[in-house]
C-alpha atoms as a PDB file:
ATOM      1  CA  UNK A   1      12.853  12.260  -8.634  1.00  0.00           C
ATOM      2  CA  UNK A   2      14.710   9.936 -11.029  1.00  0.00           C
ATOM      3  CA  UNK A   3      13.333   6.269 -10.596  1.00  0.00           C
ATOM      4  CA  UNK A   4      15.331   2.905 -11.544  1.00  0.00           C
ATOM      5  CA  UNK A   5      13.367  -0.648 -11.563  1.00  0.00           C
ATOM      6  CA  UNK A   6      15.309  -3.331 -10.598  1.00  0.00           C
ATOM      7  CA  UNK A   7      14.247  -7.027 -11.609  1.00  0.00           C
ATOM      8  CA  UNK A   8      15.161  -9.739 -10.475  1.00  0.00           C
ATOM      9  CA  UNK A   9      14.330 -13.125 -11.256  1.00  0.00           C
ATOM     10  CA  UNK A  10      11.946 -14.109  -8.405  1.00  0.00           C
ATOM     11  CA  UNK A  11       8.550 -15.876  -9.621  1.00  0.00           C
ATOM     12  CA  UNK A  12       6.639 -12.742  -7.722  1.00  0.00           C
ATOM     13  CA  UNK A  13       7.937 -10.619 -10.849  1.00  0.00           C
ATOM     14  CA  UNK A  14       5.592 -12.306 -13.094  1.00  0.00           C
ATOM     15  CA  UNK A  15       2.548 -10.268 -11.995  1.00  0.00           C
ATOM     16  CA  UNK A  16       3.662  -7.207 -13.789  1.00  0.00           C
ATOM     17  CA  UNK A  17       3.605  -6.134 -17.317  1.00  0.00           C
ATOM     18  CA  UNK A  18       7.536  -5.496 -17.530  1.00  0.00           C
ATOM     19  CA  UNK A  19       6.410  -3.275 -20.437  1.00  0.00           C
ATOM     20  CA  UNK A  20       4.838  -0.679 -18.023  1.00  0.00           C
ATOM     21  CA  UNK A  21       7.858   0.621 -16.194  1.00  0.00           C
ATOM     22  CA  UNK A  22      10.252   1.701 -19.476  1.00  0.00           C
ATOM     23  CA  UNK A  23       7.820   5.318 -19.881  1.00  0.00           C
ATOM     24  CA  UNK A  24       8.322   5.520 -15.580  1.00  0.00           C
ATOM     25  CA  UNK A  25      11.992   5.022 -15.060  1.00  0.00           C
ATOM     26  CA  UNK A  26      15.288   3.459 -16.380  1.00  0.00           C
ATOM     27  CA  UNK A  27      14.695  -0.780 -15.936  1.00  0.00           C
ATOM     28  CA  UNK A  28      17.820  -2.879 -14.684  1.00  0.00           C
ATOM     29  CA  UNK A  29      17.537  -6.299 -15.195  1.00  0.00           C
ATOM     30  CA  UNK A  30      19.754  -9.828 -14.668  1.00  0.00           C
ATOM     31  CA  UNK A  31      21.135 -12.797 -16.468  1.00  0.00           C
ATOM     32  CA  UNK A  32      18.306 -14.694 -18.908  1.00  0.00           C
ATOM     33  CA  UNK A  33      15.922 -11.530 -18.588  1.00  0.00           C
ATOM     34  CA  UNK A  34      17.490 -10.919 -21.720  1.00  0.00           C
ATOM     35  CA  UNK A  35      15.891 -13.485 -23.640  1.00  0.00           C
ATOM     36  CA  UNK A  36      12.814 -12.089 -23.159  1.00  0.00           C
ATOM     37  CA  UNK A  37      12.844  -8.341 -21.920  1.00  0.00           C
ATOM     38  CA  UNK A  38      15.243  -6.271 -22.956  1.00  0.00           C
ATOM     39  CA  UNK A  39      16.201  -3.537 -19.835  1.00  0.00           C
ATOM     40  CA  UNK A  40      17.766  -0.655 -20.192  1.00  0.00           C
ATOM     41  CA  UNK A  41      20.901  -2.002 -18.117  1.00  0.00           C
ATOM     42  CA  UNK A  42      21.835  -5.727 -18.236  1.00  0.00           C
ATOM     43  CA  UNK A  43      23.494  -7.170 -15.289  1.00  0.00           C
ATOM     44  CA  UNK A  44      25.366 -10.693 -15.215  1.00  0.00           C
ATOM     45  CA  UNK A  45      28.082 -11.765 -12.836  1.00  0.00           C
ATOM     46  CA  UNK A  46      28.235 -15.665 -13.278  1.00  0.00           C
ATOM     47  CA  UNK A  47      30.524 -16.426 -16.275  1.00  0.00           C
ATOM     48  CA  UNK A  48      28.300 -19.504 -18.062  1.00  0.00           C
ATOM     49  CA  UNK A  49      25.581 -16.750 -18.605  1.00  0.00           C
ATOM     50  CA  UNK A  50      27.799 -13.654 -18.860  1.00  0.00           C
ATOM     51  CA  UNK A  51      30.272 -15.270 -21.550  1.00  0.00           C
ATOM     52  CA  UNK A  52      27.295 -16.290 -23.822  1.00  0.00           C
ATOM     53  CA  UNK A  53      24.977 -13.188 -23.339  1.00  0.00           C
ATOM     54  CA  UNK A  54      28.237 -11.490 -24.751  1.00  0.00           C
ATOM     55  CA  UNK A  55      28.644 -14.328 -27.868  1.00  0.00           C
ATOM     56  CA  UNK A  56      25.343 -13.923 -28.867  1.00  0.00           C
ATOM     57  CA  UNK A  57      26.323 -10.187 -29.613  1.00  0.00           C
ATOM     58  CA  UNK A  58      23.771  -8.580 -26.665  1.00  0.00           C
ATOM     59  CA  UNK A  59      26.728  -6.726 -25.716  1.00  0.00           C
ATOM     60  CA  UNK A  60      27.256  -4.678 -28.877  1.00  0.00           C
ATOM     61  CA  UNK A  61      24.075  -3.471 -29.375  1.00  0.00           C
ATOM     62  CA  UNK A  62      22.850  -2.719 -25.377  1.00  0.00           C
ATOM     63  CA  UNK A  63      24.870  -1.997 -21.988  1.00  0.00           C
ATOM     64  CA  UNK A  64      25.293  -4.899 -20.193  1.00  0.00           C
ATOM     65  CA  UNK A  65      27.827  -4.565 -16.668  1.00  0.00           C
ATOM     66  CA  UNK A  66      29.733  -8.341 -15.951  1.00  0.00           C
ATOM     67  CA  UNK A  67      32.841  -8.840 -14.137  1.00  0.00           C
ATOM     68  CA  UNK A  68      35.257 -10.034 -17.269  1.00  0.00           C
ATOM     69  CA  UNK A  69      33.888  -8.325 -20.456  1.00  0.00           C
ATOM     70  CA  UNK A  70      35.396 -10.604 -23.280  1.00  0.00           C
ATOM     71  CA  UNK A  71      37.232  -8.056 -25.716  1.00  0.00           C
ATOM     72  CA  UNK A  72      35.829  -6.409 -28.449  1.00  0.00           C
ATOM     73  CA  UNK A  73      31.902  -7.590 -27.152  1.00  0.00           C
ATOM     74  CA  UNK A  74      31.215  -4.017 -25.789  1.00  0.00           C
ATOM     75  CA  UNK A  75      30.217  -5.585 -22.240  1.00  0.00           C
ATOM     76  CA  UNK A  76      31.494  -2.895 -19.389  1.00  0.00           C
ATOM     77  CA  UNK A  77      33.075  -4.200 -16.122  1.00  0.00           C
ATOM     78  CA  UNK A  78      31.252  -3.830 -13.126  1.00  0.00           C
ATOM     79  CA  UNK A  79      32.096  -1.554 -10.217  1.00  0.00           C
ATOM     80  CA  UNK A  80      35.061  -2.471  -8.024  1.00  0.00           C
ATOM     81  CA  UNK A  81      32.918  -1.661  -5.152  1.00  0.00           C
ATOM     82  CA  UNK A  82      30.623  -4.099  -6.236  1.00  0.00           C
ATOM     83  CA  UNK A  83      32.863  -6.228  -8.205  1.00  0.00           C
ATOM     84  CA  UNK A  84      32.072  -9.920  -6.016  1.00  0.00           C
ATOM     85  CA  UNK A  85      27.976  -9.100  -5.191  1.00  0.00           C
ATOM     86  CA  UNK A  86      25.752 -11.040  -6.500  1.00  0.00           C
ATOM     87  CA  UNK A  87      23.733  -9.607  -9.957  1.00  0.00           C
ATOM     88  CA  UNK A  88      20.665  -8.579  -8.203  1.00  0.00           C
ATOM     89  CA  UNK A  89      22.657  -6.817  -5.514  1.00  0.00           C
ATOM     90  CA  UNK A  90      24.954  -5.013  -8.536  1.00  0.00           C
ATOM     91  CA  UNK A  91      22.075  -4.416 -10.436  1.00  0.00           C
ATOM     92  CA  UNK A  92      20.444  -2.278  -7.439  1.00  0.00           C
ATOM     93  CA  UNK A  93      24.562  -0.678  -7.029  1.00  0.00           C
ATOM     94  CA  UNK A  94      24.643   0.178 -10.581  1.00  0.00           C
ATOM     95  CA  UNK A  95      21.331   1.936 -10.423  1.00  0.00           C
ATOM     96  CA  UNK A  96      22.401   4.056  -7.516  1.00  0.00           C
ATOM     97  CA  UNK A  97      25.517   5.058  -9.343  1.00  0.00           C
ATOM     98  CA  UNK A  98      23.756   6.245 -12.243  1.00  0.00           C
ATOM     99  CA  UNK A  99      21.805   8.500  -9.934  1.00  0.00           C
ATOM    100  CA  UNK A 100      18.866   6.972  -9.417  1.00  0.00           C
ATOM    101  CA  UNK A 101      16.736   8.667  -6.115  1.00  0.00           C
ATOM    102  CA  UNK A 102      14.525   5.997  -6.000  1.00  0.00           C
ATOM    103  CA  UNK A 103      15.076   2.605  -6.987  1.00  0.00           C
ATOM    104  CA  UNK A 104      12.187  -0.195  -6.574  1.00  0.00           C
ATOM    105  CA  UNK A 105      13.505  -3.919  -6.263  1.00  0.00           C
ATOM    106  CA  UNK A 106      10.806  -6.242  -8.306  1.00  0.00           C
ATOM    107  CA  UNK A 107      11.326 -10.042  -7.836  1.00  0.00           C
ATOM    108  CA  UNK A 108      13.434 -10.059  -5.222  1.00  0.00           C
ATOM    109  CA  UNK A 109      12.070 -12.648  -3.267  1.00  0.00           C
ATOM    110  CA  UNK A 110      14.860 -14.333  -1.448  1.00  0.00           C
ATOM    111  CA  UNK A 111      13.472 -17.081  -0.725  1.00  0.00           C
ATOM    112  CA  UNK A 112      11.493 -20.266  -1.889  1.00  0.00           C
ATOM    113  CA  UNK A 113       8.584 -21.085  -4.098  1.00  0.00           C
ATOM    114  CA  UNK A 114       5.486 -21.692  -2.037  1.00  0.00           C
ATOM    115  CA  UNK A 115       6.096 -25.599  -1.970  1.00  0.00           C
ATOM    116  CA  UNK A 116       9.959 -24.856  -0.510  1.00  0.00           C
ATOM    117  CA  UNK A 117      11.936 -24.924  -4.071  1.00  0.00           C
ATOM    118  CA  UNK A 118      14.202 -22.967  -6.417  1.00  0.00           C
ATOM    119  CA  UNK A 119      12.447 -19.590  -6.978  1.00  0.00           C
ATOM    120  CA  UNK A 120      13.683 -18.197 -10.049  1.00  0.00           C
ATOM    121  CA  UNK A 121      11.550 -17.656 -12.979  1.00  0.00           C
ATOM    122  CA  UNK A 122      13.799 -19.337 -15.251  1.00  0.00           C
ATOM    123  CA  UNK A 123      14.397 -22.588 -13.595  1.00  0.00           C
ATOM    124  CA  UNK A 124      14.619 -25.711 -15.845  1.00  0.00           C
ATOM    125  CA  UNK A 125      16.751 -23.750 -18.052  1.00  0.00           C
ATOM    126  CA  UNK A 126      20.160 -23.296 -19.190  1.00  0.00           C
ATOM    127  CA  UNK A 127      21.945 -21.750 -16.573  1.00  0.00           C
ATOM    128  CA  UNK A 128      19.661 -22.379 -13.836  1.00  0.00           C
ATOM    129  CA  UNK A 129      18.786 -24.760 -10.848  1.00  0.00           C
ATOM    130  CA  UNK A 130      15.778 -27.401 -11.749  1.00  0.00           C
ATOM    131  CA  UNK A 131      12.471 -25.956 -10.457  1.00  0.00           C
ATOM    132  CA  UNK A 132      12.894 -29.234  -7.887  1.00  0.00           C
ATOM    133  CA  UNK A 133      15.766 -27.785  -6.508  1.00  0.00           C
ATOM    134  CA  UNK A 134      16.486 -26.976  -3.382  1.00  0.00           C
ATOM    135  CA  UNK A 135      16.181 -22.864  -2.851  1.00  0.00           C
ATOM    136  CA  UNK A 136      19.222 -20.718  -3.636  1.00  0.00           C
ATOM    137  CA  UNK A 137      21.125 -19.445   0.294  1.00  0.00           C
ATOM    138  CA  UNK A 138      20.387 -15.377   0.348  1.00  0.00           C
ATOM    139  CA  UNK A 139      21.736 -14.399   3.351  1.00  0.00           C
ATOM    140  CA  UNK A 140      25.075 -12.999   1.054  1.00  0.00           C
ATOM    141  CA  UNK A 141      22.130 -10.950  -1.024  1.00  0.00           C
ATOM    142  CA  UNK A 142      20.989  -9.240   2.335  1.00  0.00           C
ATOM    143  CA  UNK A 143      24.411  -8.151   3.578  1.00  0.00           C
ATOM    144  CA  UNK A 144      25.030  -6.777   0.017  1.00  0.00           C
ATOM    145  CA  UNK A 145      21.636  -5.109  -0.395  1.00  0.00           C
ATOM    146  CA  UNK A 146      22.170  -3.468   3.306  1.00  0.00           C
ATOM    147  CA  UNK A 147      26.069  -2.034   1.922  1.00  0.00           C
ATOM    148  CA  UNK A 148      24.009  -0.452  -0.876  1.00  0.00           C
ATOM    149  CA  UNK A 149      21.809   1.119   1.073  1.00  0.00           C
ATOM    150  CA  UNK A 150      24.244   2.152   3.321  1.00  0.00           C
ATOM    151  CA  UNK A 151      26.550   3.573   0.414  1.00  0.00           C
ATOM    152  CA  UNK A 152      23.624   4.945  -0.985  1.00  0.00           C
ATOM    153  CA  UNK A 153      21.603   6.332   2.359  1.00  0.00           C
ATOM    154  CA  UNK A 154      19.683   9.346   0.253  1.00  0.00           C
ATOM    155  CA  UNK A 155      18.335   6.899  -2.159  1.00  0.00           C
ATOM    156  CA  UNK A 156      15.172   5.651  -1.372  1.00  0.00           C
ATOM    157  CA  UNK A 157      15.053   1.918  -1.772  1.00  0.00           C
ATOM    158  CA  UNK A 158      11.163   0.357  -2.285  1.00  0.00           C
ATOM    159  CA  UNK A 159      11.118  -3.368  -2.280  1.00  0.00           C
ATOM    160  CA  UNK A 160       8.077  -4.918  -4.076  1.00  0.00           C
ATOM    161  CA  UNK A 161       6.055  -7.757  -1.725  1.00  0.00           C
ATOM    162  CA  UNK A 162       4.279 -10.552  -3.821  1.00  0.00           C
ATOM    163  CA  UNK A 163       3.163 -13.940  -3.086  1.00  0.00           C
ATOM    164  CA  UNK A 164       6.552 -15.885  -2.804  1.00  0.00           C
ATOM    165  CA  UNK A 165       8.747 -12.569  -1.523  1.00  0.00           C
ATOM    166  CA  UNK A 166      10.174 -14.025   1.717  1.00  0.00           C
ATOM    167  CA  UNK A 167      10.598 -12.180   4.862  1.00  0.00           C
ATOM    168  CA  UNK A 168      14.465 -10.868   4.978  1.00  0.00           C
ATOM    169  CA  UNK A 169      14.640  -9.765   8.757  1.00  0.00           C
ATOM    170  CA  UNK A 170      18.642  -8.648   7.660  1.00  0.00           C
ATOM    171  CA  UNK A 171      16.846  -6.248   6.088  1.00  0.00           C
ATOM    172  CA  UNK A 172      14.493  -4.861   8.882  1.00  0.00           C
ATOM    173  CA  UNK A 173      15.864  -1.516  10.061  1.00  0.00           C
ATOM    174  CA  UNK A 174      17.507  -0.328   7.029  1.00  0.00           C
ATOM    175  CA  UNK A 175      16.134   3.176   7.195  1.00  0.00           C
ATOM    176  CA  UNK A 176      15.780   3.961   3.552  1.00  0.00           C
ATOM    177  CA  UNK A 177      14.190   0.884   2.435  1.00  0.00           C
ATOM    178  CA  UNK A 178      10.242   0.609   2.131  1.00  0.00           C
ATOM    179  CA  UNK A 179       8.288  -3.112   1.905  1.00  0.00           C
ATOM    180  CA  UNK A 180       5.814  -2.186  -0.585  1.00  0.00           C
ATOM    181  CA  UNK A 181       3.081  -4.669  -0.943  1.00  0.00           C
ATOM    182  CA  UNK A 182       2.246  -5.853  -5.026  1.00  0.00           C
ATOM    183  CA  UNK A 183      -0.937  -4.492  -4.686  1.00  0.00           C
ATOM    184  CA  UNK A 184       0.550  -1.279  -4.114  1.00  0.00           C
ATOM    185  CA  UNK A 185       2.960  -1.193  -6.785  1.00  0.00           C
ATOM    186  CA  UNK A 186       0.374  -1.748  -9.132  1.00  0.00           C
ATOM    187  CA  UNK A 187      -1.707   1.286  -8.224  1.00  0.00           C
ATOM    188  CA  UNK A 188       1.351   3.236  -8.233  1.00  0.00           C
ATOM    189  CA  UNK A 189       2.034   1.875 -11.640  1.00  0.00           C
ATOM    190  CA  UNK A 190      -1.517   2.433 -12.779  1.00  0.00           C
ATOM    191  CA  UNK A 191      -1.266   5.699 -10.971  1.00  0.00           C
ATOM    192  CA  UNK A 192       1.257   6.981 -13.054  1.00  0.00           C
ATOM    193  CA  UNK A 193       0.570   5.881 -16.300  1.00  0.00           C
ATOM    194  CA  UNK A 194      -2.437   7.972 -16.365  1.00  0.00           C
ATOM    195  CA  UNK A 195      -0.247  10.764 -15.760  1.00  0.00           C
END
């Protein structure tokens, strides 16, 4: 089995080491992960973010997928399939394509904080909403999770439950995808680490 991690930017990512899943699998990641983490795979589809990830020179040194690489940066183009989802969504796409078989979605909550604001782990920074904010709409992130699934229907999809991961009932009856509860990530983390 070839596994893929896919982070997004929900708050509920913040209760795992990030460092843990490079030995398990390859580790897609979006926008201002960067300045932090650096994934295997780099995802960005807003230009603000995408055009200075690639002038700060991320692009020559590690792959990172947008939709308009700026010439001579080495950033790739994303998939036409893909080409208008959202980064989370083409993160999850992109994993597929590179042959992932199983492919677990961390912080993607879809939904707000526990006190009904923006739930992104970067808010109050460049780029990004104010943690006051109202919460981001998600209903486009469901429809273009479901088409990957769909594309991808012998990939088995594992979406991680924490505290502020939202109930997506777009999502209920996707046969391939598995709500997996934090707790149980982290054993399976755990788990395999000892391997």
């Amino acid at each position: 089995m070839t596994v893929a991690f896919v982070l997004g930017n929900g708050i509920s990512r913040q209760a795992v080491d990030l460092n843990q899943l490079k030995p398990l699998g390859r580790v897609y990641g979006c926008n201002a992960i960067y300045r932090e983490f650096e994934p295997d795979v780099l995802i960005s589809t807003d230009s603000p973010i995408s055009n200075r990830i690639q002038q700060e020179g991320y692009s020559q040194t590690h792959v990172h997928y947008t939709r308009n690489p700026l010439p001579d940066t080495g950033a790739k183009r994303i998939a036409e399939k893909y080409f208008g989802f959202s980064s989370g969504p083409t993160a999850a796409g992109q994993a597929a394509i590179d042959g992932a078989s199983a492919i677990y979605l961390l912080g993607f909550d879809m939904g707000p904080t526990r006190i009904g604001r923006f739930n992104n782990i970067y808010a109050d920074t460049e780029f990004y909403k104010k943690s006051s904010a109202n919460p981001t709409f998600t209903g486009n992130w469901a429809i273009q999770l479901r088409t990957i699934m769909k594309d991808f229907s012998q990939v088995k999809f594992f979406r991680i439950i924490g505290d502020t991961t939202a109930e997506i009932r777009d999502l209920s009856g996707t046969a391939n995808l598995t709500q997996m509860s934090m707790i149980n990530f982290q054993n399976f983390l755990n788990n395999s680490i000892k391997t």
